[in-house]
PDB file of N, CA and C in Angstrom:
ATOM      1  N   UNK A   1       0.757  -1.180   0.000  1.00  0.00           N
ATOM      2  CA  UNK A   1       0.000   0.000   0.000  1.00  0.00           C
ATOM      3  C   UNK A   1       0.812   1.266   0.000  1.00  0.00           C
ATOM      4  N   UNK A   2       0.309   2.271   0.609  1.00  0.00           N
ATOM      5  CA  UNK A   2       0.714   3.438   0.722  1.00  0.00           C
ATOM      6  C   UNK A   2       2.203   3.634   1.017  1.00  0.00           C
ATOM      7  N   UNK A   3       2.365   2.570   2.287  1.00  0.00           N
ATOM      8  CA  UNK A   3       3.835   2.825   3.078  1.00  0.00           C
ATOM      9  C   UNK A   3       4.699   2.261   2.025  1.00  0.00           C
ATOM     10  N   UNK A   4       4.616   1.422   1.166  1.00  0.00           N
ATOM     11  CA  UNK A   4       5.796   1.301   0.046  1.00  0.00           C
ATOM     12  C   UNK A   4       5.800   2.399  -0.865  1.00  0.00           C
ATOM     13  N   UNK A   5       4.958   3.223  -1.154  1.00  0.00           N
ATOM     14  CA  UNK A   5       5.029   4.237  -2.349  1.00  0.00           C
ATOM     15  C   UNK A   5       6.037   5.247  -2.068  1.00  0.00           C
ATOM     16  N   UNK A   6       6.138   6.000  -0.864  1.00  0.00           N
ATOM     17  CA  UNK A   6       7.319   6.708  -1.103  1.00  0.00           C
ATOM     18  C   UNK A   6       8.496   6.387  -0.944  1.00  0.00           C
ATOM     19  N   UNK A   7       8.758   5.184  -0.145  1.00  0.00           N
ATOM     20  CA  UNK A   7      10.173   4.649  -0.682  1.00  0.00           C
ATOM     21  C   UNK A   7      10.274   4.060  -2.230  1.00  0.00           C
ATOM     22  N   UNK A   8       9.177   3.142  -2.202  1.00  0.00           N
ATOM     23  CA  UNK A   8       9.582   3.033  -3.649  1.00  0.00           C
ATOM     24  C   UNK A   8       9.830   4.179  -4.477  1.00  0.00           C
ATOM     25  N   UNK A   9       9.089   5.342  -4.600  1.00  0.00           N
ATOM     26  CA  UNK A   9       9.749   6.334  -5.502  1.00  0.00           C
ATOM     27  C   UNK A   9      10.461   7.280  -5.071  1.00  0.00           C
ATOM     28  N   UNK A  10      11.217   7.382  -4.012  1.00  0.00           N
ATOM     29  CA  UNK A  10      12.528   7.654  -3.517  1.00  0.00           C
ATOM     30  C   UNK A  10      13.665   6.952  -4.237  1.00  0.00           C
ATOM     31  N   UNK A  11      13.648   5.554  -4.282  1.00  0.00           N
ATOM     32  CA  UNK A  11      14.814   4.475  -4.829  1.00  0.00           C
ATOM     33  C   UNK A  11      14.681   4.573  -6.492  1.00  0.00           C
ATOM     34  N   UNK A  12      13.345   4.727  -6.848  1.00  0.00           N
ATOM     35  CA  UNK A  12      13.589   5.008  -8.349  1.00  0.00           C
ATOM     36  C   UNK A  12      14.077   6.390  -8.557  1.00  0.00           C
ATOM     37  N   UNK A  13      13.686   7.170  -8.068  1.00  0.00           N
ATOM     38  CA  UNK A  13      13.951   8.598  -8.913  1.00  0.00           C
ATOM     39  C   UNK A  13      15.852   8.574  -8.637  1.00  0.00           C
ATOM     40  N   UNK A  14      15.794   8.106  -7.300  1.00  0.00           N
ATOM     41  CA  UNK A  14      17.680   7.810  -7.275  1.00  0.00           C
ATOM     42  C   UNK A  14      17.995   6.918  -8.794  1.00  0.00           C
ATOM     43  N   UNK A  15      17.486   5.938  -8.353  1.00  0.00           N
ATOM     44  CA  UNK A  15      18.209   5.540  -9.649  1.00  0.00           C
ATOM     45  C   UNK A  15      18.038   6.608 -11.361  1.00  0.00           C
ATOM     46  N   UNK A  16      17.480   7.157 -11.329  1.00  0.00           N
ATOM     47  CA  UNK A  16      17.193   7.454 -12.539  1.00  0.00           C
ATOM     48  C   UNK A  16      18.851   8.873 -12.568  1.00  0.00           C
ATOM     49  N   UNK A  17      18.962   8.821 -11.004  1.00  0.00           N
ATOM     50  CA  UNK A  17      20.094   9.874 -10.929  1.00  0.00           C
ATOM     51  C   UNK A  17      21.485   9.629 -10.953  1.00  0.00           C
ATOM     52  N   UNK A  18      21.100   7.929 -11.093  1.00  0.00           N
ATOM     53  CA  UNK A  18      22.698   7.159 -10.561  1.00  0.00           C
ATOM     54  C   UNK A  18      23.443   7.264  -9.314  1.00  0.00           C
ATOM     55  N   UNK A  19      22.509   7.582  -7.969  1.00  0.00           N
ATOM     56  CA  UNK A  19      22.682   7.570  -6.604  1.00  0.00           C
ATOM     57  C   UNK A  19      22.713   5.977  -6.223  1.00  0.00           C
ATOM     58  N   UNK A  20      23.486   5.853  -5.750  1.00  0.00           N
ATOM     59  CA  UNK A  20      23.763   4.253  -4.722  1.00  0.00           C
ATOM     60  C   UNK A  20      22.460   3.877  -4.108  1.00  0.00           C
ATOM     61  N   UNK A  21      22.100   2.872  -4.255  1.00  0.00           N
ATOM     62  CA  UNK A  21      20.876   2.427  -3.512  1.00  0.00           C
ATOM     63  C   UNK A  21      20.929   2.086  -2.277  1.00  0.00           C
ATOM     64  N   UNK A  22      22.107   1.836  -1.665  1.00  0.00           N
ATOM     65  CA  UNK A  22      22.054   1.560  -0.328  1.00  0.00           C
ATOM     66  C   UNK A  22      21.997   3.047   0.369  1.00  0.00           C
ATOM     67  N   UNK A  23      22.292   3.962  -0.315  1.00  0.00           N
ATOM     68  CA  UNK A  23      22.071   5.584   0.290  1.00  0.00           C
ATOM     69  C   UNK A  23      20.335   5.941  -0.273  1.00  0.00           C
ATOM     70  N   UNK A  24      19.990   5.817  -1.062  1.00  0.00           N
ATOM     71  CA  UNK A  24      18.654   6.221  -1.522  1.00  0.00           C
ATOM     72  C   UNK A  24      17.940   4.745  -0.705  1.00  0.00           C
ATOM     73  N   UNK A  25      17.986   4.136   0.154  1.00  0.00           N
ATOM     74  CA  UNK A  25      17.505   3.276   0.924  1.00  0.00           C
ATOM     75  C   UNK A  25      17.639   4.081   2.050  1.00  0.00           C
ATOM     76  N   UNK A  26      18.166   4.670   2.758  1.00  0.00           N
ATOM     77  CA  UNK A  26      18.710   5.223   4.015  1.00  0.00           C
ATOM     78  C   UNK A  26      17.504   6.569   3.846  1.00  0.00           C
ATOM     79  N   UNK A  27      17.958   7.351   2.935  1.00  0.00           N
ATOM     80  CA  UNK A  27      17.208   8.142   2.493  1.00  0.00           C
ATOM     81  C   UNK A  27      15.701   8.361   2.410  1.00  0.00           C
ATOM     82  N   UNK A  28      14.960   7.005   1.723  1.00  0.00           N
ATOM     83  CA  UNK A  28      13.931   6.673   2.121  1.00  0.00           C
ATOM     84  C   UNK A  28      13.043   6.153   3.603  1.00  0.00           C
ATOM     85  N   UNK A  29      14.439   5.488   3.954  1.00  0.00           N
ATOM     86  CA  UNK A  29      13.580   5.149   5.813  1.00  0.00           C
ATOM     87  C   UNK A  29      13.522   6.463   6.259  1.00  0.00           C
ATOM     88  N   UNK A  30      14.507   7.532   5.843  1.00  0.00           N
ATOM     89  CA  UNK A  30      14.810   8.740   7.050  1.00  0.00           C
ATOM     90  C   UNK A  30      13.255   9.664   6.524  1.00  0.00           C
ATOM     91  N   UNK A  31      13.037   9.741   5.125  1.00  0.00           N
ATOM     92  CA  UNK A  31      11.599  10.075   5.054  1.00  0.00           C
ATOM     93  C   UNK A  31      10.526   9.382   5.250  1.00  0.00           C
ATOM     94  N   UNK A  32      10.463   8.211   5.438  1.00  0.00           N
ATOM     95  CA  UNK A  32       9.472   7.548   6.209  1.00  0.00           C
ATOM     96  C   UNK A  32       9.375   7.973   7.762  1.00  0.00           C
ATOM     97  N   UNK A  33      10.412   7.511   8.366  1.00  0.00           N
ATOM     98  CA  UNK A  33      10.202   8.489   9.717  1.00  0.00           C
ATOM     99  C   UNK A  33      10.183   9.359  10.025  1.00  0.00           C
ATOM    100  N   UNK A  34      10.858  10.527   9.343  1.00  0.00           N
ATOM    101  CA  UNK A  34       9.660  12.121   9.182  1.00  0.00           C
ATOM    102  C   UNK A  34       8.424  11.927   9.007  1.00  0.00           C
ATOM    103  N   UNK A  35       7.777  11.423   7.793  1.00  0.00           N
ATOM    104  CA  UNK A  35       6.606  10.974   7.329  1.00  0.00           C
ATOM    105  C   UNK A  35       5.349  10.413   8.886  1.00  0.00           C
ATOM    106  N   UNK A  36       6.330   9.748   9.380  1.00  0.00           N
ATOM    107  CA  UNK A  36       5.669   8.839  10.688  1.00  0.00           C
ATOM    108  C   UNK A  36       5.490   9.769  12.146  1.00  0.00           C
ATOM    109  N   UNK A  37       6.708  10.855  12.317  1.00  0.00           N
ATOM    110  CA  UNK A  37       6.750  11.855  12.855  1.00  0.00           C
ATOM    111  C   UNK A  37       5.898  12.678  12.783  1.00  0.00           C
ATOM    112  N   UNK A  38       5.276  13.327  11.610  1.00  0.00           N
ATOM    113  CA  UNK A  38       4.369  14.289  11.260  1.00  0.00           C
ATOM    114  C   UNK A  38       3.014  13.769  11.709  1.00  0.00           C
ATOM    115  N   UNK A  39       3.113  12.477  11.631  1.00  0.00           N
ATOM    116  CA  UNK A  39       1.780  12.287  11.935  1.00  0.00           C
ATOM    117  C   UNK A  39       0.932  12.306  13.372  1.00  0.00           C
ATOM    118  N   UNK A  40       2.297  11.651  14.007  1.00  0.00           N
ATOM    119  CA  UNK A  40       1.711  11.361  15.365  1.00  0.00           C
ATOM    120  C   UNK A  40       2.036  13.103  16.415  1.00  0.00           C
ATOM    121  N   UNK A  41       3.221  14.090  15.535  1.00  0.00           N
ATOM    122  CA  UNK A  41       2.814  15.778  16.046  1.00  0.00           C
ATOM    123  C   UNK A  41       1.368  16.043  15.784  1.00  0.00           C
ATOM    124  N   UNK A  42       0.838  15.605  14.363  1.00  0.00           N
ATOM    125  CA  UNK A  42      -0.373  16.530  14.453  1.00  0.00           C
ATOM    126  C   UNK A  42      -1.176  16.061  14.906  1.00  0.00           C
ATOM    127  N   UNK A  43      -1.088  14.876  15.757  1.00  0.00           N
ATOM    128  CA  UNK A  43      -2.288  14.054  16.883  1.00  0.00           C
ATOM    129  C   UNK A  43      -1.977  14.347  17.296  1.00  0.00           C
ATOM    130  N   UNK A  44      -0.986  15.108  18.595  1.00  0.00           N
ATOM    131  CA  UNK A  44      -1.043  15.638  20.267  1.00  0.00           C
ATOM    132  C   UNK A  44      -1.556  16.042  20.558  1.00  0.00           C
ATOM    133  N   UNK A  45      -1.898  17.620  19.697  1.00  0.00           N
ATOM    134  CA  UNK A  45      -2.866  18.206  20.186  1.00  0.00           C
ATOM    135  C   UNK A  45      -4.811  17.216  20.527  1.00  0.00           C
ATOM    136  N   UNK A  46      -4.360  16.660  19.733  1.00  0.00           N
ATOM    137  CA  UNK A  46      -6.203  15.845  20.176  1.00  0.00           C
ATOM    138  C   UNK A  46      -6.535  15.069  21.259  1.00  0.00           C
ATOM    139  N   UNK A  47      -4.643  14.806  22.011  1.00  0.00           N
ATOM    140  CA  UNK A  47      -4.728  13.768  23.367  1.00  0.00           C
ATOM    141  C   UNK A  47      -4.768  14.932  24.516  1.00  0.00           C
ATOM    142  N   UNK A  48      -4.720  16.173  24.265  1.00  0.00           N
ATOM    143  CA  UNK A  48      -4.903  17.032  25.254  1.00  0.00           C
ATOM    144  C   UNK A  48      -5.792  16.744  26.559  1.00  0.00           C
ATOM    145  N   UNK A  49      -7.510  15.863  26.114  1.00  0.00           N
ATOM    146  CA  UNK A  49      -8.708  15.754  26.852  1.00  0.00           C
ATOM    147  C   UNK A  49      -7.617  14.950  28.072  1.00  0.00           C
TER     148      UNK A  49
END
């Protein structure tokens, strides 16, 4: 689903740049966990009750 799409097109658009995949792998987890980050900031405010 969803959670493969932006790594997967993280690792392609690298490749299309000739970036190392084991770095455009790194690259992709580190925006997945931003990605995963953002989400659970913009829930705090709703655990306030």
């Amino acid at each position: 689903g969803g959670k493969r799409l932006r790594p997967f097109l993280t690792v392609q658009s690298a490749k299309l740049f000739g970036v190392d995949e084991a770095r455009a792998r790194r690259v992709a987890a580190a925006l997945e966990y931003m990605h995963c980050y953002s989400l659970i900031h913009d829930d705090l405010p709703a655990m306030d009750d």
